[in-house]
N, C-alpha and C. Protein backbone atom coordinates (compact mmCIF):
# COMPACT_ATOMS: atom_id res chain seq x y z
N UNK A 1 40.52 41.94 -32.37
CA UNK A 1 40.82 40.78 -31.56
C UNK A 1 39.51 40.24 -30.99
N UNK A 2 39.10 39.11 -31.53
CA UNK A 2 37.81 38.49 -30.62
C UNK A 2 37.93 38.01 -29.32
N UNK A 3 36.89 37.31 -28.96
CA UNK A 3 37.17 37.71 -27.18
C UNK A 3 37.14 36.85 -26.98
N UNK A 4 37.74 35.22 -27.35
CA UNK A 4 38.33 34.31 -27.03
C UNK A 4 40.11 34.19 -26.99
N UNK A 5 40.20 35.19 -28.28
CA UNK A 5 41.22 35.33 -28.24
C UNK A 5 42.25 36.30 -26.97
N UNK A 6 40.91 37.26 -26.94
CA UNK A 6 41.91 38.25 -25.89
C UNK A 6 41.94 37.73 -24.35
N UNK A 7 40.72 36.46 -24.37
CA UNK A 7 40.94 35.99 -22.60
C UNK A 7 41.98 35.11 -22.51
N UNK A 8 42.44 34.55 -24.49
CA UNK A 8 43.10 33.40 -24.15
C UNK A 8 44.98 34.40 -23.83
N UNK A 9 45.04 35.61 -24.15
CA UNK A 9 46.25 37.14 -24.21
C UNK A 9 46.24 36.96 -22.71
N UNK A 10 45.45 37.27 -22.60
CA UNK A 10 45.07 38.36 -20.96
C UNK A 10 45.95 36.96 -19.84
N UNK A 11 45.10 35.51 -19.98
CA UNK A 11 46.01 34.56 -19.60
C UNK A 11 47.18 34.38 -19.56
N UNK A 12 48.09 34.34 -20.69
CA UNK A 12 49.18 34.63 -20.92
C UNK A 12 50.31 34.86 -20.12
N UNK A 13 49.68 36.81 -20.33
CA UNK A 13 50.49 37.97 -19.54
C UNK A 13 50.14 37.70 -18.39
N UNK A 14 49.35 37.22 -17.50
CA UNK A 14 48.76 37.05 -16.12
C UNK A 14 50.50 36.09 -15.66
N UNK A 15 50.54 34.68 -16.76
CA UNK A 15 51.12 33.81 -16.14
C UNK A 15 52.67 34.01 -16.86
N UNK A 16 52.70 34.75 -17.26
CA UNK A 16 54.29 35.74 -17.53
C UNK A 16 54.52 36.10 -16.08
N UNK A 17 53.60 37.00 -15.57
CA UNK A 17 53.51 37.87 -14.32
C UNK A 17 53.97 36.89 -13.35
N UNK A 18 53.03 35.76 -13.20
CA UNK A 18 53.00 35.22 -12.31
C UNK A 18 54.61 34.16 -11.85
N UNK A 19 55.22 33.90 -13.23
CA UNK A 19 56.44 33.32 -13.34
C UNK A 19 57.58 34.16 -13.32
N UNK A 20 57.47 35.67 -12.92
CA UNK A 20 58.62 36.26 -12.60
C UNK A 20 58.77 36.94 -14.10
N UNK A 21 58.34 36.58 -15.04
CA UNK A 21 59.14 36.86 -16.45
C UNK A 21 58.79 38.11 -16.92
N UNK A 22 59.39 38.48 -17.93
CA UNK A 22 59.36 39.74 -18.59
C UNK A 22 58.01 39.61 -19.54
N UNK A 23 57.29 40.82 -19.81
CA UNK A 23 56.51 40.90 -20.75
C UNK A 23 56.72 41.48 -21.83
N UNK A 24 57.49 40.77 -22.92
CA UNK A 24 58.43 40.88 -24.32
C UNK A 24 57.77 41.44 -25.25
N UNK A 25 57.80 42.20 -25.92
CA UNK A 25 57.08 42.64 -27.21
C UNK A 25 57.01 41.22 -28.07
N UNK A 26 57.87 40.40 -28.24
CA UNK A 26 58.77 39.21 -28.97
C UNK A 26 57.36 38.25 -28.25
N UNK A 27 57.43 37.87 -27.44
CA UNK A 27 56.09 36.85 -26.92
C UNK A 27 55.16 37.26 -27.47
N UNK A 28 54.60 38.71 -27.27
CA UNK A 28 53.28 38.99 -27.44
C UNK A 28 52.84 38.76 -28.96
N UNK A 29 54.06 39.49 -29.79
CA UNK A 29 54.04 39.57 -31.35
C UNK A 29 54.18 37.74 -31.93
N UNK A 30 54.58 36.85 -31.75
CA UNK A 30 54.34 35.62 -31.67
C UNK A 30 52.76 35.09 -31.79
N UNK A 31 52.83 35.06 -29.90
CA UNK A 31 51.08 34.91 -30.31
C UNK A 31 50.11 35.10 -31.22
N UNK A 32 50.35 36.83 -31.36
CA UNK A 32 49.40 37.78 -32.06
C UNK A 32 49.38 36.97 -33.57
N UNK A 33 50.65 36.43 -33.98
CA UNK A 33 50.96 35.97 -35.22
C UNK A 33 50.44 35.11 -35.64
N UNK A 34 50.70 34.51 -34.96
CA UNK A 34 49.86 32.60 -34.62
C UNK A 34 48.19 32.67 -35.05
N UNK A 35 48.29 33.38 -34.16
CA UNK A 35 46.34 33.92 -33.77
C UNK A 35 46.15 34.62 -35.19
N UNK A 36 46.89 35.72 -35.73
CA UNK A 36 46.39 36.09 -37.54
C UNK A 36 46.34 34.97 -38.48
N UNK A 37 47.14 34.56 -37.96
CA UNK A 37 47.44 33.43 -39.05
C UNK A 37 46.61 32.37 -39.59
N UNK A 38 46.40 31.65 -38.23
CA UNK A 38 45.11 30.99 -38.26
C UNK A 38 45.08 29.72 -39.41
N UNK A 39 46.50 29.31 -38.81
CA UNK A 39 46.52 27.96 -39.64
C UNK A 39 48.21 27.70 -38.85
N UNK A 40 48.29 26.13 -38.88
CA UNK A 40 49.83 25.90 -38.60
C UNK A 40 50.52 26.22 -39.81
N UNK A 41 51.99 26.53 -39.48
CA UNK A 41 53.04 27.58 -39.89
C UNK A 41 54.27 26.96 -39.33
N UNK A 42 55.11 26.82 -39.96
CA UNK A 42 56.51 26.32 -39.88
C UNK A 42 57.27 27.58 -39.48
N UNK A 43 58.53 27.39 -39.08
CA UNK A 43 59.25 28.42 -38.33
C UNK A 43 59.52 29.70 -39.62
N UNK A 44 59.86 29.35 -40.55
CA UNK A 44 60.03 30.05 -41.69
C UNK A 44 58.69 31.18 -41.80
N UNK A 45 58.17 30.38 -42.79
CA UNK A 45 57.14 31.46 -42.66
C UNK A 45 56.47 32.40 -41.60
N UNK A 46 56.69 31.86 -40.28
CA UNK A 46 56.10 32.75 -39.33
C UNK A 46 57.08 34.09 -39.15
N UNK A 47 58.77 33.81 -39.38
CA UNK A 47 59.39 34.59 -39.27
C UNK A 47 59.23 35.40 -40.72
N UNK A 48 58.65 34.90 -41.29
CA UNK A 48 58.72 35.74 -42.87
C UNK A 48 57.51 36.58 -42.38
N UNK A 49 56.39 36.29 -41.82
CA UNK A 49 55.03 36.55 -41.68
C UNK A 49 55.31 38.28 -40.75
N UNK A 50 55.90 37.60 -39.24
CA UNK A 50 56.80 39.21 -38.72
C UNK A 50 57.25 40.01 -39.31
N UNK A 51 58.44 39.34 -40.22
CA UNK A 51 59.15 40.34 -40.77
C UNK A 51 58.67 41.05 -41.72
N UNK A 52 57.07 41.17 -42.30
CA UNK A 52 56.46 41.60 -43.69
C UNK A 52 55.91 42.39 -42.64
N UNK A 53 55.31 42.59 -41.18
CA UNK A 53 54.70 43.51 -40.80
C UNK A 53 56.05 44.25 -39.35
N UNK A 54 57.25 44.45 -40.43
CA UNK A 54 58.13 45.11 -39.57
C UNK A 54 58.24 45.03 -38.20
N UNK A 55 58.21 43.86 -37.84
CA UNK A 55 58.75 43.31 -37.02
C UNK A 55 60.14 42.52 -36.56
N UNK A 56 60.86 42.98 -36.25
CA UNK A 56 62.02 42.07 -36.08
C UNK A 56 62.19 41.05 -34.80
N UNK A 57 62.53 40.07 -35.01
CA UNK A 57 62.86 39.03 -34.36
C UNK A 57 63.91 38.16 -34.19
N UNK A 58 64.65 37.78 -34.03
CA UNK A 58 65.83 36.79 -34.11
C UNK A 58 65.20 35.21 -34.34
N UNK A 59 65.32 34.13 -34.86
CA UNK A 59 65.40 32.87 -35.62
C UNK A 59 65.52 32.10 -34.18
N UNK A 60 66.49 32.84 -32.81
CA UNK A 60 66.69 31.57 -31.70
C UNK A 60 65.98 32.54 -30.78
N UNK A 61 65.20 33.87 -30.91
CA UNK A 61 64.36 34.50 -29.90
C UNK A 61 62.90 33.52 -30.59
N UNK A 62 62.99 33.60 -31.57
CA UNK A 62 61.57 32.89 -31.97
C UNK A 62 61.53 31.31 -31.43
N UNK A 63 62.66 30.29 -31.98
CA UNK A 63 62.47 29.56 -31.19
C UNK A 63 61.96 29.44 -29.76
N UNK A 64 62.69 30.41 -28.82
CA UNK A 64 62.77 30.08 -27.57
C UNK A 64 61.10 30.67 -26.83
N UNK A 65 60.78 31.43 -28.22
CA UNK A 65 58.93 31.81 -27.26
C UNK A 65 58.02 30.90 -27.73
N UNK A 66 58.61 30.83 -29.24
CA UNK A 66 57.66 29.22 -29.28
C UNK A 66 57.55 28.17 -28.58
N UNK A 67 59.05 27.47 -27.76
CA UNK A 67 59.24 26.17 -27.11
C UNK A 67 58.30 27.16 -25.32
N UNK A 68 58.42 28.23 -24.96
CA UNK A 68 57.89 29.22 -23.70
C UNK A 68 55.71 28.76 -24.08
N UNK A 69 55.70 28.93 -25.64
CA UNK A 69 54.15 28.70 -25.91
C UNK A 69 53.95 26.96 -26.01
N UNK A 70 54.68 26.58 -26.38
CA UNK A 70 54.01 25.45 -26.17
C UNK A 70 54.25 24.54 -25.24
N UNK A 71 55.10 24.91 -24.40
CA UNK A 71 55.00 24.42 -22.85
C UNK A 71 54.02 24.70 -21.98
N UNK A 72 54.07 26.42 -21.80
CA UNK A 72 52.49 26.53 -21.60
C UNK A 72 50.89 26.14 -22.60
N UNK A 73 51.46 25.11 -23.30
CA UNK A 73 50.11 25.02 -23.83
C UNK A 73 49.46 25.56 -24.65
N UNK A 74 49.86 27.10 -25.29
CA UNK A 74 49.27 28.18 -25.93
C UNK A 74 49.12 27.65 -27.65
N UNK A 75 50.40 27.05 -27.78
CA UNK A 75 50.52 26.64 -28.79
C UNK A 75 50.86 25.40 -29.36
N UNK A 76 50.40 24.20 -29.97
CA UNK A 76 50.65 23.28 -30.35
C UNK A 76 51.73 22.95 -31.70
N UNK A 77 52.39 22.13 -31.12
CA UNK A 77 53.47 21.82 -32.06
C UNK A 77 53.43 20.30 -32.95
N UNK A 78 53.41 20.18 -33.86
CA UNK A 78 53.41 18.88 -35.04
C UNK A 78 54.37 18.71 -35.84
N UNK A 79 55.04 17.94 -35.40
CA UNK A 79 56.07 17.12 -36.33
C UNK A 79 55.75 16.99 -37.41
N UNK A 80 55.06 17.27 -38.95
CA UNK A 80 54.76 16.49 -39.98
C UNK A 80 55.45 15.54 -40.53
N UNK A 81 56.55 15.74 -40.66
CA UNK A 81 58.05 14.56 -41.12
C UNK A 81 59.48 14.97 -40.01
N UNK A 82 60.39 14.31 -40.86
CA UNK A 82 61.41 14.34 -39.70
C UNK A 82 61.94 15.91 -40.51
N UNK A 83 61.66 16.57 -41.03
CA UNK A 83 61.90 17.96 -41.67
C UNK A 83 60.80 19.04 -41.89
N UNK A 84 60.00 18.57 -40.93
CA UNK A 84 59.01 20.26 -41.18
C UNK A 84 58.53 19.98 -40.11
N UNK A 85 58.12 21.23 -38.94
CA UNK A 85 57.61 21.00 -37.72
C UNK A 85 56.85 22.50 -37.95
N UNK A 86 55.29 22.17 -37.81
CA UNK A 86 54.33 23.45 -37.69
C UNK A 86 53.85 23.66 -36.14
N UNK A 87 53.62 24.79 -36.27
CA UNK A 87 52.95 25.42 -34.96
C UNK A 87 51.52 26.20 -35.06
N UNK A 88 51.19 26.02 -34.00
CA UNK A 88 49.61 26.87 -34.08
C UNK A 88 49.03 26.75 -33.29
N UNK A 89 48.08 27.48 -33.15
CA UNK A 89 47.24 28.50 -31.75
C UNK A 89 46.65 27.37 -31.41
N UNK A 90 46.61 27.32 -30.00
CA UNK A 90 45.95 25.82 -29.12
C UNK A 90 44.62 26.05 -28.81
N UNK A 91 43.47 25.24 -28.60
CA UNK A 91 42.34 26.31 -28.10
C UNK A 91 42.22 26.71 -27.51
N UNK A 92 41.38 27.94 -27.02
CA UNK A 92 40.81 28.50 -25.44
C UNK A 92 41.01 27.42 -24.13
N UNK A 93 39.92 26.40 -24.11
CA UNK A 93 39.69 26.09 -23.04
C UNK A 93 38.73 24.71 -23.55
N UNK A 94 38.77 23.89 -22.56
CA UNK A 94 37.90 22.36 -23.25
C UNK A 94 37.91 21.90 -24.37
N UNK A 95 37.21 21.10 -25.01
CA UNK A 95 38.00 20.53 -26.31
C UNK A 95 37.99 20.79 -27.21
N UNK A 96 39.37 20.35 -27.82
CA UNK A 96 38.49 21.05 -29.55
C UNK A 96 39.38 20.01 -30.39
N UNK A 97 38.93 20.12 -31.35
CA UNK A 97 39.11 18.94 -32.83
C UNK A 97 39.81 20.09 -33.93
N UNK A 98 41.06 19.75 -34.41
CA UNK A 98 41.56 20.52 -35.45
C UNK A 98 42.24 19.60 -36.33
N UNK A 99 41.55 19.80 -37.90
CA UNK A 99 42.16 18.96 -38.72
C UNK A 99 43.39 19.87 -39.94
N UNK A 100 44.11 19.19 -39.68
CA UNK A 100 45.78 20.00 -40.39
C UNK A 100 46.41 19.47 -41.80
N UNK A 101 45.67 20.04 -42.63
CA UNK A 101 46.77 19.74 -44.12
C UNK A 101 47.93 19.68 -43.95
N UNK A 102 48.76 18.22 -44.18
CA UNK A 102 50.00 17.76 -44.17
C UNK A 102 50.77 18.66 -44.82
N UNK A 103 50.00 18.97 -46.13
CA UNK A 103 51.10 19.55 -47.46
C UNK A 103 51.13 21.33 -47.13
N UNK A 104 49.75 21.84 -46.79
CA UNK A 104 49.70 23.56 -46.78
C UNK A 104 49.85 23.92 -45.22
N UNK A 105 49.64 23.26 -44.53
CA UNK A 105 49.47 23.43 -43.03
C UNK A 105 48.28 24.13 -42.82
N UNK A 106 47.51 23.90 -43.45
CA UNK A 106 45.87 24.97 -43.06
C UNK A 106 45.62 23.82 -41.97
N UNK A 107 44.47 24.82 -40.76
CA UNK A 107 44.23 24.40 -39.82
C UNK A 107 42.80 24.62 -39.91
N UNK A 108 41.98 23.32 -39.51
CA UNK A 108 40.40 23.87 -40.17
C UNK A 108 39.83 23.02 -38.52
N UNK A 109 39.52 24.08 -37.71
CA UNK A 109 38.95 23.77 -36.64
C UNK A 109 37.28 23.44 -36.96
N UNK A 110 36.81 21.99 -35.60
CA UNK A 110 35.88 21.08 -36.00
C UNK A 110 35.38 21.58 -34.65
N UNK A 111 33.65 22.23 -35.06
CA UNK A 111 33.12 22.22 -34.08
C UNK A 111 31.71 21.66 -34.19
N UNK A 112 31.43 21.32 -32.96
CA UNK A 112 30.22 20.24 -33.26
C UNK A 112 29.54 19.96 -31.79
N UNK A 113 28.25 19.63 -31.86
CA UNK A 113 27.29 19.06 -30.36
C UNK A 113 28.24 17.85 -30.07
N UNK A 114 29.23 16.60 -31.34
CA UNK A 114 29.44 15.54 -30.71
C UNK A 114 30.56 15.78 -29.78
N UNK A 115 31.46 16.73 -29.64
CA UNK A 115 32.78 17.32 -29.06
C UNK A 115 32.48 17.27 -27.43
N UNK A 116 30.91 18.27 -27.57
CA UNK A 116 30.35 18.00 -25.97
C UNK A 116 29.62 16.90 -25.76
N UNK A 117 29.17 15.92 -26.18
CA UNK A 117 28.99 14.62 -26.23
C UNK A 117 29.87 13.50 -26.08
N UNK A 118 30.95 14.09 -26.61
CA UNK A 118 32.30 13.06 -26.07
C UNK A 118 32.98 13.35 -24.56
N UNK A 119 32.75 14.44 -24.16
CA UNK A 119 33.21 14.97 -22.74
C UNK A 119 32.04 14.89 -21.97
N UNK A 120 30.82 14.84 -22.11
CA UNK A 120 30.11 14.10 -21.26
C UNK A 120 29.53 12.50 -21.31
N UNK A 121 30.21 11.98 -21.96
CA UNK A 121 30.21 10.32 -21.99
C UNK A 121 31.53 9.98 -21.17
N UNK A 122 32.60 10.52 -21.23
CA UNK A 122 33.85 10.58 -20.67
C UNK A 122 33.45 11.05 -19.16
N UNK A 123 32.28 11.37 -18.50
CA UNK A 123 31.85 11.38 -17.71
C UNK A 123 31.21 10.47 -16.69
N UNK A 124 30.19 10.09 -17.51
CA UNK A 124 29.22 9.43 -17.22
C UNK A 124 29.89 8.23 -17.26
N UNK A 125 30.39 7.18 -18.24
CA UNK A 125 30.92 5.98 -18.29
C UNK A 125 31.88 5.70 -17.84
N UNK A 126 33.33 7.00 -17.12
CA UNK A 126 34.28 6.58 -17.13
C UNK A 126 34.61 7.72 -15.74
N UNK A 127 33.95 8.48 -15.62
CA UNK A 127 33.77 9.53 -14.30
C UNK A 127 35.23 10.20 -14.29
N UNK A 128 35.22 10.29 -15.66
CA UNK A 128 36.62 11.22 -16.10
C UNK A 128 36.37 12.49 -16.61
N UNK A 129 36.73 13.46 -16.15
CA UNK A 129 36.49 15.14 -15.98
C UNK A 129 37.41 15.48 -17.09
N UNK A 130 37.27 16.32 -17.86
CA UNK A 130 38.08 16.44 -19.10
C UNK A 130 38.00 17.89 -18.92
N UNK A 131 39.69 17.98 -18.46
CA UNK A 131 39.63 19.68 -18.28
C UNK A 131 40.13 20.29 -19.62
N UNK A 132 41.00 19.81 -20.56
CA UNK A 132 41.34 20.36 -21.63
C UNK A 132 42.03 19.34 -22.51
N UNK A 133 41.33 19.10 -23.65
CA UNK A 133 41.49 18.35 -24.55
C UNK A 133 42.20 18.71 -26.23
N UNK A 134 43.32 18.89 -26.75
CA UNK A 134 43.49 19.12 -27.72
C UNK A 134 43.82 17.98 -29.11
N UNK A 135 42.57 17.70 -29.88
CA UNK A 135 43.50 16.72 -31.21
C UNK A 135 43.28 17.41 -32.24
N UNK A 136 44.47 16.81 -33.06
CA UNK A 136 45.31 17.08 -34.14
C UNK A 136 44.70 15.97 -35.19
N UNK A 137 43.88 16.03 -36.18
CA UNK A 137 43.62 14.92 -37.13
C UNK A 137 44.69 15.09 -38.33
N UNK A 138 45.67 14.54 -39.01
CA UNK A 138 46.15 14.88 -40.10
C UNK A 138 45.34 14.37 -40.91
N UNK A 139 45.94 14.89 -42.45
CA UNK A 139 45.36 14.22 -43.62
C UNK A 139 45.43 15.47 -44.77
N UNK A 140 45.16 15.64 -45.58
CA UNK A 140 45.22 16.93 -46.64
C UNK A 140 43.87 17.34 -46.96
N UNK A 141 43.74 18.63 -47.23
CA UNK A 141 42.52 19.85 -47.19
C UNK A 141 42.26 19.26 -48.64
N UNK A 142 40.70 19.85 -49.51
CA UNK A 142 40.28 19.30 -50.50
C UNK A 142 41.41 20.13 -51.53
N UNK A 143 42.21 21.31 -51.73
CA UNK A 143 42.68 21.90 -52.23
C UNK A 143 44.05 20.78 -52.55
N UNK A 144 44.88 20.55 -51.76
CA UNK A 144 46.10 19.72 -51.53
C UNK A 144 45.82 18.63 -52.43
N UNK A 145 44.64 17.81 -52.46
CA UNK A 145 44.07 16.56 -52.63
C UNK A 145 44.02 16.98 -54.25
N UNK A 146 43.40 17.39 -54.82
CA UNK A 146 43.56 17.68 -56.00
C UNK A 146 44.75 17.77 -56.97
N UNK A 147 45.70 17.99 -56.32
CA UNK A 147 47.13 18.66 -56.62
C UNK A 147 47.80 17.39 -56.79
């Protein structure tokens, strides 16, 4: 587990704690999933993804920690059509740029000097503090494009 990932865990369980709630094997194994995965994932496969590392889950327990993650933010949700909705790991903290194959759902995070260049112009010109920024670029990976 790298150590963006485990401050973005440690958060989490803090604000489980802090909301009264239970700390679920079912939440944690979610996350953890998301975070292996490392690309958006439709409800299917993520439950296929658990269930290959003997995990069991229920179809409306999964729903209900996914809609728990992406309320808190943990996890971002994308409509691609009115029939496929992917999910996937939100960033740490400040901004980040993630571009998402329509067709595979690969998630190919964009990092760059202009990211902190756009949050300090959003400063300077507009004296707007940018505490956490997440976009979603669609479009298809060079793999998809070929196809």
């Amino acid at each position: 587990m790298d150590d963006s990932y485990s401050i973005l865990r440690d958060r989490f369980s803090k604000q489980i704690v802090q909301h009264s709630m239970r700390k679920t094997p079912e939440r944690f194994a979610v996350l953890d999933a998301l975070n292996e995965m490392g690309k958006m994932v439709g409800v299917q496969e993520l439950l296929d993804y658990l269930t290959n590392r003997r995990f069991r889950i229920s179809r409306s327990t999964l729903y209900n920690v996914l809609s728990l993650l992406c309320e808190w933010e943990y996890v971002v949700k994308v409509q691609v059509d009115p029939h496929n909705v992917l999910y996937g790991l939100a960033a740490i903290k400040g901004i980040s740029l993630s571009l998402v194959c329509d067709k595979c759902g690969k998630l190919f995070d964009v990092e760059g000097e202009y990211l902190e260049e756009f949050r300090q112009k959003s400063l300077n010109e507009f004296g707007f503090v940018i505490d956490n920024q997440k976009v979603l670029v669609h479009g298809l990976c060079n793999k998809c494009k070929k196809h």
